[in-house]
N, C-alpha and C. Protein backbone atom coordinates (compact mmCIF):
# COMPACT_ATOMS: atom_id res chain seq x y z
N UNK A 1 28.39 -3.35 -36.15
CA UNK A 1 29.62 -2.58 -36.34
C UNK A 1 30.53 -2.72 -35.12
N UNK A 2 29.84 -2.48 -33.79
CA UNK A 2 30.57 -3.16 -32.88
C UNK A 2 31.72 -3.91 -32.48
N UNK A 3 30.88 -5.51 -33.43
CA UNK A 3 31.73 -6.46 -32.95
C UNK A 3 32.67 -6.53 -33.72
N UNK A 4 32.93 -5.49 -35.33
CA UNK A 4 33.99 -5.73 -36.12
C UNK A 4 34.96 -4.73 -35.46
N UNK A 5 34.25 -3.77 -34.78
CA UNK A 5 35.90 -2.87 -34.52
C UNK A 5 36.40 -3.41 -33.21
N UNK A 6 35.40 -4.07 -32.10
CA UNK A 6 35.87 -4.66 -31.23
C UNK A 6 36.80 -6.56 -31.25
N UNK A 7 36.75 -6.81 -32.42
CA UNK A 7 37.28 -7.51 -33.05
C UNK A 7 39.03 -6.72 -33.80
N UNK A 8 38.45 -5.92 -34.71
CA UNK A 8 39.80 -5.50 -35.13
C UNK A 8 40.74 -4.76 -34.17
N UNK A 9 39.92 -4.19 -32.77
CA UNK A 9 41.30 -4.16 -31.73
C UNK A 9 42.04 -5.04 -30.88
N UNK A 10 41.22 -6.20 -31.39
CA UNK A 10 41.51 -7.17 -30.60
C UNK A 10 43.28 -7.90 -31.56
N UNK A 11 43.03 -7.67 -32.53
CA UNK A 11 43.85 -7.70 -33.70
C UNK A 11 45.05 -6.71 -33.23
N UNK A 12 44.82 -5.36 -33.26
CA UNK A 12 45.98 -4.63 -32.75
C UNK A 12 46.50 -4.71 -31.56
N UNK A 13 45.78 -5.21 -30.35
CA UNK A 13 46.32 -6.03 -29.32
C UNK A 13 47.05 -7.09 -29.32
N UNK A 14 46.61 -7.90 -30.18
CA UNK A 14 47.73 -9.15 -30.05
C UNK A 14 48.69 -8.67 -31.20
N UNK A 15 48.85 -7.81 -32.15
CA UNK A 15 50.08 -7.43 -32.62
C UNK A 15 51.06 -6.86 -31.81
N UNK A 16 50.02 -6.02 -30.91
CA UNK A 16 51.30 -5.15 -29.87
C UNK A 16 51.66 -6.06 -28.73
N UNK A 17 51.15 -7.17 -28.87
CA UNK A 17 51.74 -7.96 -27.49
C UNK A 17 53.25 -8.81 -28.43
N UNK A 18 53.03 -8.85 -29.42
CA UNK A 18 54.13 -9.67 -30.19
C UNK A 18 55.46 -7.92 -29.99
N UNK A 19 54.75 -7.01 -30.74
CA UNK A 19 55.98 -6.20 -30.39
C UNK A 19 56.63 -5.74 -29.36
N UNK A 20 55.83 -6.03 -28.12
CA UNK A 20 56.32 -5.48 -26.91
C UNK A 20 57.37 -6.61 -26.38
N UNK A 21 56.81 -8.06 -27.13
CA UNK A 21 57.79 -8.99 -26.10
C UNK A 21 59.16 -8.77 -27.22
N UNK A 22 59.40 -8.90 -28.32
CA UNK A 22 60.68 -8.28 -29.65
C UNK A 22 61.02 -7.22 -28.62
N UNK A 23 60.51 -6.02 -27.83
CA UNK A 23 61.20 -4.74 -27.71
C UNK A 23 61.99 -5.73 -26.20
N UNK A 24 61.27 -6.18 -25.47
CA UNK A 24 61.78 -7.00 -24.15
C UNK A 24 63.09 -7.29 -24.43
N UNK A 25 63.14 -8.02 -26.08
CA UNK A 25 64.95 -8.11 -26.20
C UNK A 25 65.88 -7.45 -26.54
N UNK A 26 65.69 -5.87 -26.83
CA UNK A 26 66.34 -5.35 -27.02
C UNK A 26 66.96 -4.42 -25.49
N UNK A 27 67.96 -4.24 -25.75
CA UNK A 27 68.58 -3.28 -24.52
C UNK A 27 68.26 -1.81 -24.59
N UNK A 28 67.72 -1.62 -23.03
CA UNK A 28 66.56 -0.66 -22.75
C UNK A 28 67.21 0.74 -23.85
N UNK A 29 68.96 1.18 -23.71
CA UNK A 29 69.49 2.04 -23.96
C UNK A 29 69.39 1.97 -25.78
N UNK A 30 69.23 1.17 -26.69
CA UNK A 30 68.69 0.65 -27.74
C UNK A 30 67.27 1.76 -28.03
N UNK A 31 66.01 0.97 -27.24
CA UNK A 31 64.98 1.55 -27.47
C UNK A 31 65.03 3.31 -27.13
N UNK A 32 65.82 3.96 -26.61
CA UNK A 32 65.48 5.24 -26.33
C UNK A 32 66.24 5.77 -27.40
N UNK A 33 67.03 4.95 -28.00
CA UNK A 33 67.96 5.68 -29.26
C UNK A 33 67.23 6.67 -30.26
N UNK A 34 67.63 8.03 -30.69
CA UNK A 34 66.45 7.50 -31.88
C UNK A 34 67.08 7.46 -33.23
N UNK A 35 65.77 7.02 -33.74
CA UNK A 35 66.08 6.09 -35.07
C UNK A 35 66.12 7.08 -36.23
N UNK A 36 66.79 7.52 -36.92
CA UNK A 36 66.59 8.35 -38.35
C UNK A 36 65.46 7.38 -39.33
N UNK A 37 64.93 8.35 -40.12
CA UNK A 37 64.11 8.01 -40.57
C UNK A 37 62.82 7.44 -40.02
N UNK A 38 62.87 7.38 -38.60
CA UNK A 38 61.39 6.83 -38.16
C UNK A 38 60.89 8.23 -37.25
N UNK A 39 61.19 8.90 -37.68
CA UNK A 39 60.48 10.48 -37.58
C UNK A 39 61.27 11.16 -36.23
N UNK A 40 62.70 10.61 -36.37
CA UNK A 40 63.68 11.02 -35.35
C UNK A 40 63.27 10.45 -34.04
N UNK A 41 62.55 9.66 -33.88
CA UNK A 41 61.83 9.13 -32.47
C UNK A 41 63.02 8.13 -32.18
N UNK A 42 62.77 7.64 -31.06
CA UNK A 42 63.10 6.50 -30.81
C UNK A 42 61.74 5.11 -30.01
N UNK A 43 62.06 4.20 -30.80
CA UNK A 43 60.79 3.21 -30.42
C UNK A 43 60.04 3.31 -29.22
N UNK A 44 60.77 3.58 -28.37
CA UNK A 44 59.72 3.84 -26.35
C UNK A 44 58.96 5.55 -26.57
N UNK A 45 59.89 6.04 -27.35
CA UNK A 45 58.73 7.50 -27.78
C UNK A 45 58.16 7.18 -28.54
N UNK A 46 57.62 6.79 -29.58
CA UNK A 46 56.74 6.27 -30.44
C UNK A 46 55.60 5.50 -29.95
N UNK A 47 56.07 4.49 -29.24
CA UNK A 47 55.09 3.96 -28.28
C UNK A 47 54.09 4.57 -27.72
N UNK A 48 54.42 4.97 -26.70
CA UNK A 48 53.79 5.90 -25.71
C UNK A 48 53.46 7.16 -26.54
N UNK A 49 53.59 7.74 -27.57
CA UNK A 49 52.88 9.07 -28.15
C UNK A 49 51.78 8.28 -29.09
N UNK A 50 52.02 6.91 -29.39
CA UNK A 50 50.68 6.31 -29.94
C UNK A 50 49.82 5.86 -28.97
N UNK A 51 50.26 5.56 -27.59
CA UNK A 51 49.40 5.32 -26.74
C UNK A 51 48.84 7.01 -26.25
N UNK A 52 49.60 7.31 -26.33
CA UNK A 52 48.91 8.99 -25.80
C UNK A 52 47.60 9.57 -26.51
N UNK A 53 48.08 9.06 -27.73
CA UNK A 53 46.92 9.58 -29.01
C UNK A 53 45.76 8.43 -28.73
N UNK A 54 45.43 7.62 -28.57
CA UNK A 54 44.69 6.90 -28.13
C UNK A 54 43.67 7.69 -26.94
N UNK A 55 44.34 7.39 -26.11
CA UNK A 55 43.52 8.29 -24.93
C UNK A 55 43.52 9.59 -25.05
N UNK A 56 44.22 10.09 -25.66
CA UNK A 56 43.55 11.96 -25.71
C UNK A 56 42.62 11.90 -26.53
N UNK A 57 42.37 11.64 -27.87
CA UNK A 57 41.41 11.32 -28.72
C UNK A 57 40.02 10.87 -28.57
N UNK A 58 40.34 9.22 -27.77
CA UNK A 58 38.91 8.30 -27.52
C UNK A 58 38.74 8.98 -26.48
N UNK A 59 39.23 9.26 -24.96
CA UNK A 59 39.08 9.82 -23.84
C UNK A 59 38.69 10.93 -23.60
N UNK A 60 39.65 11.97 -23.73
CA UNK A 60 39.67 12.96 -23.71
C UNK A 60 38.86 13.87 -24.54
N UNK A 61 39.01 13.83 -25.65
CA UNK A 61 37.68 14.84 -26.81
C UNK A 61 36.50 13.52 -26.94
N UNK A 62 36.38 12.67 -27.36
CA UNK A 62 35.13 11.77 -27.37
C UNK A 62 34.32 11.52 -26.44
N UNK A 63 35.20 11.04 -25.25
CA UNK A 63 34.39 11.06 -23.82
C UNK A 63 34.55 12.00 -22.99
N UNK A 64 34.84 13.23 -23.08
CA UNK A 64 34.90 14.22 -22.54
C UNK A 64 35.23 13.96 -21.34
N UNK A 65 37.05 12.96 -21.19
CA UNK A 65 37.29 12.67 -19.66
C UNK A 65 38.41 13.33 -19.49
N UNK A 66 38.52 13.39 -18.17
CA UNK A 66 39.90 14.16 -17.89
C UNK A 66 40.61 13.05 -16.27
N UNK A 67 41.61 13.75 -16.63
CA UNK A 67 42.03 12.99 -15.20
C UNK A 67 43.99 12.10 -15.52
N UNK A 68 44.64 12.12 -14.69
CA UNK A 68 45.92 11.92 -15.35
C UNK A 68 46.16 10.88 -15.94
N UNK A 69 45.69 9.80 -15.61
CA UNK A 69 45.71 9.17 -16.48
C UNK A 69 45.67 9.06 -18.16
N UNK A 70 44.87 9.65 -18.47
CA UNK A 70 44.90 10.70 -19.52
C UNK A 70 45.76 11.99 -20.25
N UNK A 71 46.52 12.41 -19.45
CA UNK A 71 47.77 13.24 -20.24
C UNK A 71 48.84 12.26 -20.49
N UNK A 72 49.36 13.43 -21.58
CA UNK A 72 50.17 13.12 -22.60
C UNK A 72 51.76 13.29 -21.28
N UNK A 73 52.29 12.10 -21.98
CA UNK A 73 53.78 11.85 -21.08
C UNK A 73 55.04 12.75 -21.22
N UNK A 74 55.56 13.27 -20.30
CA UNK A 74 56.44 14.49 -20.24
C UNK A 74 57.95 13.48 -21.27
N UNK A 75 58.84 14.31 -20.97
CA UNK A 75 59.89 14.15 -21.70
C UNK A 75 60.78 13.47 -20.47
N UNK A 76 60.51 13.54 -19.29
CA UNK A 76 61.12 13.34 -18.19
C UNK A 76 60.60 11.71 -17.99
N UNK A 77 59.28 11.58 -18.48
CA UNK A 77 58.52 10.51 -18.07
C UNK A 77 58.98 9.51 -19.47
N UNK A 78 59.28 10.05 -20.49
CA UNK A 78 59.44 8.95 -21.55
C UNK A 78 60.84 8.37 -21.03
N UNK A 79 62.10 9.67 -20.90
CA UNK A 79 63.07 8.98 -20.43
C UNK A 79 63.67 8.19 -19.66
N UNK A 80 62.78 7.84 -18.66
CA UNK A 80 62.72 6.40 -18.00
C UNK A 80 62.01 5.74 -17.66
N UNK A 81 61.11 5.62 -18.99
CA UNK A 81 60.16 4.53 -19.51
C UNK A 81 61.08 2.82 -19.75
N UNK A 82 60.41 2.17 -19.55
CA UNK A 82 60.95 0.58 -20.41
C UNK A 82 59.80 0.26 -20.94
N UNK A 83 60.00 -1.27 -21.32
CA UNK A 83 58.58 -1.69 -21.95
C UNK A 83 57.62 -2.01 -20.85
N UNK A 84 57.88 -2.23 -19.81
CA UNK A 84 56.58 -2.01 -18.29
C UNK A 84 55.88 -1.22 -18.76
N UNK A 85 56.73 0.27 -18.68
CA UNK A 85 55.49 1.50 -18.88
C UNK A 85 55.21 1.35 -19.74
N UNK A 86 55.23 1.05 -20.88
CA UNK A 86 54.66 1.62 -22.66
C UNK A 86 53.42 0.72 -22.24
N UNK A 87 53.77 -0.83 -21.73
CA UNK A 87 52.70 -1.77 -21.37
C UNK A 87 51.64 -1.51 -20.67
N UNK A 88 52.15 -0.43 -19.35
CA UNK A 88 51.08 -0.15 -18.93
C UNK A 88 50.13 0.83 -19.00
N UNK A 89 50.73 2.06 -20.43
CA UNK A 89 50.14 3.07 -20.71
C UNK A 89 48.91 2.37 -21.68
N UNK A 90 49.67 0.95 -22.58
CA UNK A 90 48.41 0.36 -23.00
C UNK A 90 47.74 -0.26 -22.39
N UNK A 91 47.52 -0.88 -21.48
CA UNK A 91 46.49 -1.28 -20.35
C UNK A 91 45.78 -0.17 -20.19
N UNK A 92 46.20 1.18 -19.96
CA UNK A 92 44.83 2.44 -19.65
C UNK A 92 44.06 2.58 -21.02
N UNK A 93 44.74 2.20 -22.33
CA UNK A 93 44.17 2.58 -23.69
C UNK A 93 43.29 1.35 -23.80
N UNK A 94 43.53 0.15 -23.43
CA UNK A 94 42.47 -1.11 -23.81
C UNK A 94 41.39 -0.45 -22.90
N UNK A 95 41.49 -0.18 -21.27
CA UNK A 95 40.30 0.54 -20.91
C UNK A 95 39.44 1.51 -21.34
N UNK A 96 40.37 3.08 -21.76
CA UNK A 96 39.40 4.26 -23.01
C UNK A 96 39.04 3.10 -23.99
N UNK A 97 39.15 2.53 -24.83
CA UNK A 97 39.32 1.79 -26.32
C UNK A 97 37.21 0.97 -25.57
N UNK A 98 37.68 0.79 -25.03
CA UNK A 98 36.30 -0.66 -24.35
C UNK A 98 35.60 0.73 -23.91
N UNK A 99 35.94 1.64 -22.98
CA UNK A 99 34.77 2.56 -23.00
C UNK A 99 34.25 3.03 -23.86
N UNK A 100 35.00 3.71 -24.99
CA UNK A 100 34.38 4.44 -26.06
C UNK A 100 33.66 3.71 -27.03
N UNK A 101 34.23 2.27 -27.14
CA UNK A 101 33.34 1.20 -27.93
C UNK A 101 31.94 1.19 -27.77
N UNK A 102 32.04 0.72 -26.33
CA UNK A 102 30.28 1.32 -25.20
C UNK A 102 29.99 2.65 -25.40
N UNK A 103 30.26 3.44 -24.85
CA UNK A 103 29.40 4.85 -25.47
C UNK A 103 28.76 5.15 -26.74
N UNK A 104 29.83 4.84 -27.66
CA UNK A 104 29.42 5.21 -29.37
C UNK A 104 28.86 3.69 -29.35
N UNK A 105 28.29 2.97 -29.06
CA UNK A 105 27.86 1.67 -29.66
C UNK A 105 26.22 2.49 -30.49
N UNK A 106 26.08 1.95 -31.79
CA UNK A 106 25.39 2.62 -32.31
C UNK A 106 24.60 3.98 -32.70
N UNK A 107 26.19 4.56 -32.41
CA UNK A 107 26.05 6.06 -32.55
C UNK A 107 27.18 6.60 -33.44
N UNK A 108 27.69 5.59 -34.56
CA UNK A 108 29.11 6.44 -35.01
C UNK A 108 28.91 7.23 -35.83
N UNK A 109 28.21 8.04 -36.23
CA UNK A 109 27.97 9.04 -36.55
C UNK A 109 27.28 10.11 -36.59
N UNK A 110 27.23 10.12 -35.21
CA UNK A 110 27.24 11.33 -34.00
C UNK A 110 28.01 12.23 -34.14
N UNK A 111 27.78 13.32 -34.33
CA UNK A 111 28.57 14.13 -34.28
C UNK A 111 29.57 14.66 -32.58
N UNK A 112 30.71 15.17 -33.00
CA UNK A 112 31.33 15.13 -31.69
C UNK A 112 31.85 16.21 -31.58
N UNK A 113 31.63 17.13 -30.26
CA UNK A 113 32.04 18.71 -31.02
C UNK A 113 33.42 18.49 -29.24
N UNK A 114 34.45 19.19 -29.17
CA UNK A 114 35.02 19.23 -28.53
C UNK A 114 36.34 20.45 -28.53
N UNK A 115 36.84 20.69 -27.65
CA UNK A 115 38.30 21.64 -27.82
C UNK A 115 39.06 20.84 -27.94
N UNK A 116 40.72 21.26 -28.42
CA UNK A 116 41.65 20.16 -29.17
C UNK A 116 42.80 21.20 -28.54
N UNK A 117 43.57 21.25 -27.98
CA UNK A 117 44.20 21.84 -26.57
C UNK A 117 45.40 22.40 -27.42
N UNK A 118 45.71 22.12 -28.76
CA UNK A 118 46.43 22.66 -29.27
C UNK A 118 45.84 24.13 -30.63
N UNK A 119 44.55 24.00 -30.81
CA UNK A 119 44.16 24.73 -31.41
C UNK A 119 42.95 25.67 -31.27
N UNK A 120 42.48 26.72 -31.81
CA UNK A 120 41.48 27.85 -31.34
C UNK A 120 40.32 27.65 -31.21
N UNK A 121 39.88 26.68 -32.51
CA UNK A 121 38.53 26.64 -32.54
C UNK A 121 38.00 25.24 -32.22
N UNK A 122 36.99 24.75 -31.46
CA UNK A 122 36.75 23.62 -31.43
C UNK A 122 36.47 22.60 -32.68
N UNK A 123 36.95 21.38 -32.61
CA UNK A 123 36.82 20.43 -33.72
C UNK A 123 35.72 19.55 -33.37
N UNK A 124 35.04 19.65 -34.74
CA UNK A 124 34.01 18.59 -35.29
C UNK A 124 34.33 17.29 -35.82
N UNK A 125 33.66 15.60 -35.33
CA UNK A 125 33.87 15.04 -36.02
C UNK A 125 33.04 13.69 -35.43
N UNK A 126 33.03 12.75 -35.94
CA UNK A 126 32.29 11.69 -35.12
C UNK A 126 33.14 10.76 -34.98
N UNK A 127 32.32 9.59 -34.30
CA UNK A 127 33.28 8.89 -33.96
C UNK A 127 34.09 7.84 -34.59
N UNK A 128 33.68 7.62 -36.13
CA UNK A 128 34.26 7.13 -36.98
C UNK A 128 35.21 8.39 -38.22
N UNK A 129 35.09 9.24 -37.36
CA UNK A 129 35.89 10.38 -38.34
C UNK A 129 35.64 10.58 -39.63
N UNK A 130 34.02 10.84 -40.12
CA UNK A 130 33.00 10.90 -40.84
C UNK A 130 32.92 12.47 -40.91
């Protein structure tokens, strides 16, 4: 099971390397726009709140890590983001992504009990969300 999900991120890696170099051509003031219909975001917030969810998720409730690297990016911090940062918030997510691969390696359905920083009661779930 491993080598297929460490395979299929390898897949969403080289998709996001194709979209990051497309965002490279657009003008930075472009990407912070936001877009109607794409959930009022604009593409460099979208980015980085999918990279956020990455590491709060695998990191943070799965591996029970903390540390800044790991929080979620202020509003101050998206707004003068480019594609460097989004790039390098995914460089910390290929690292959680390869840790948590290793930890849960033959354990995905383990149960995973953790707090979820927005709600009361702690959430249950494993690591295939089983």
């Amino acid at each position: 099971m491993e080598n297929a999900l460490e395979k299929q991120y390898e897949f969403i890696r080289s998709t996001s390397e194709v979209l990051f170099a497309f965002m490279e051509e657009i003008p930075l003031e472009k990407l912070h726009t936001a877009v109607p219909g794409f959930g009022h975001s604009s593409m460099i917030k979208t980015h980085i709140h999918a990279a956020d969810c990455y590491k709060y998720w695998l990191g943070s409730f799965a591996l029970n890590q903390k540390g800044n690297d790991l929080s979620f990016a202020t509003d101050e911090e998206i707004g003068r983001s480019d594609v460097k940062q989004v790039r390098s918030r995914f460089q910390i997510v290929d690292v959680v992504v390869a840790r948590f691969l290793e930890a849960f390696d033959s354990r995905w359905f383990d149960e995973i009990t953790n707090n979820v920083k927005w709600q009361k009661e702690s959430w249950r779930t494993t690591p295939l969300c089983y």
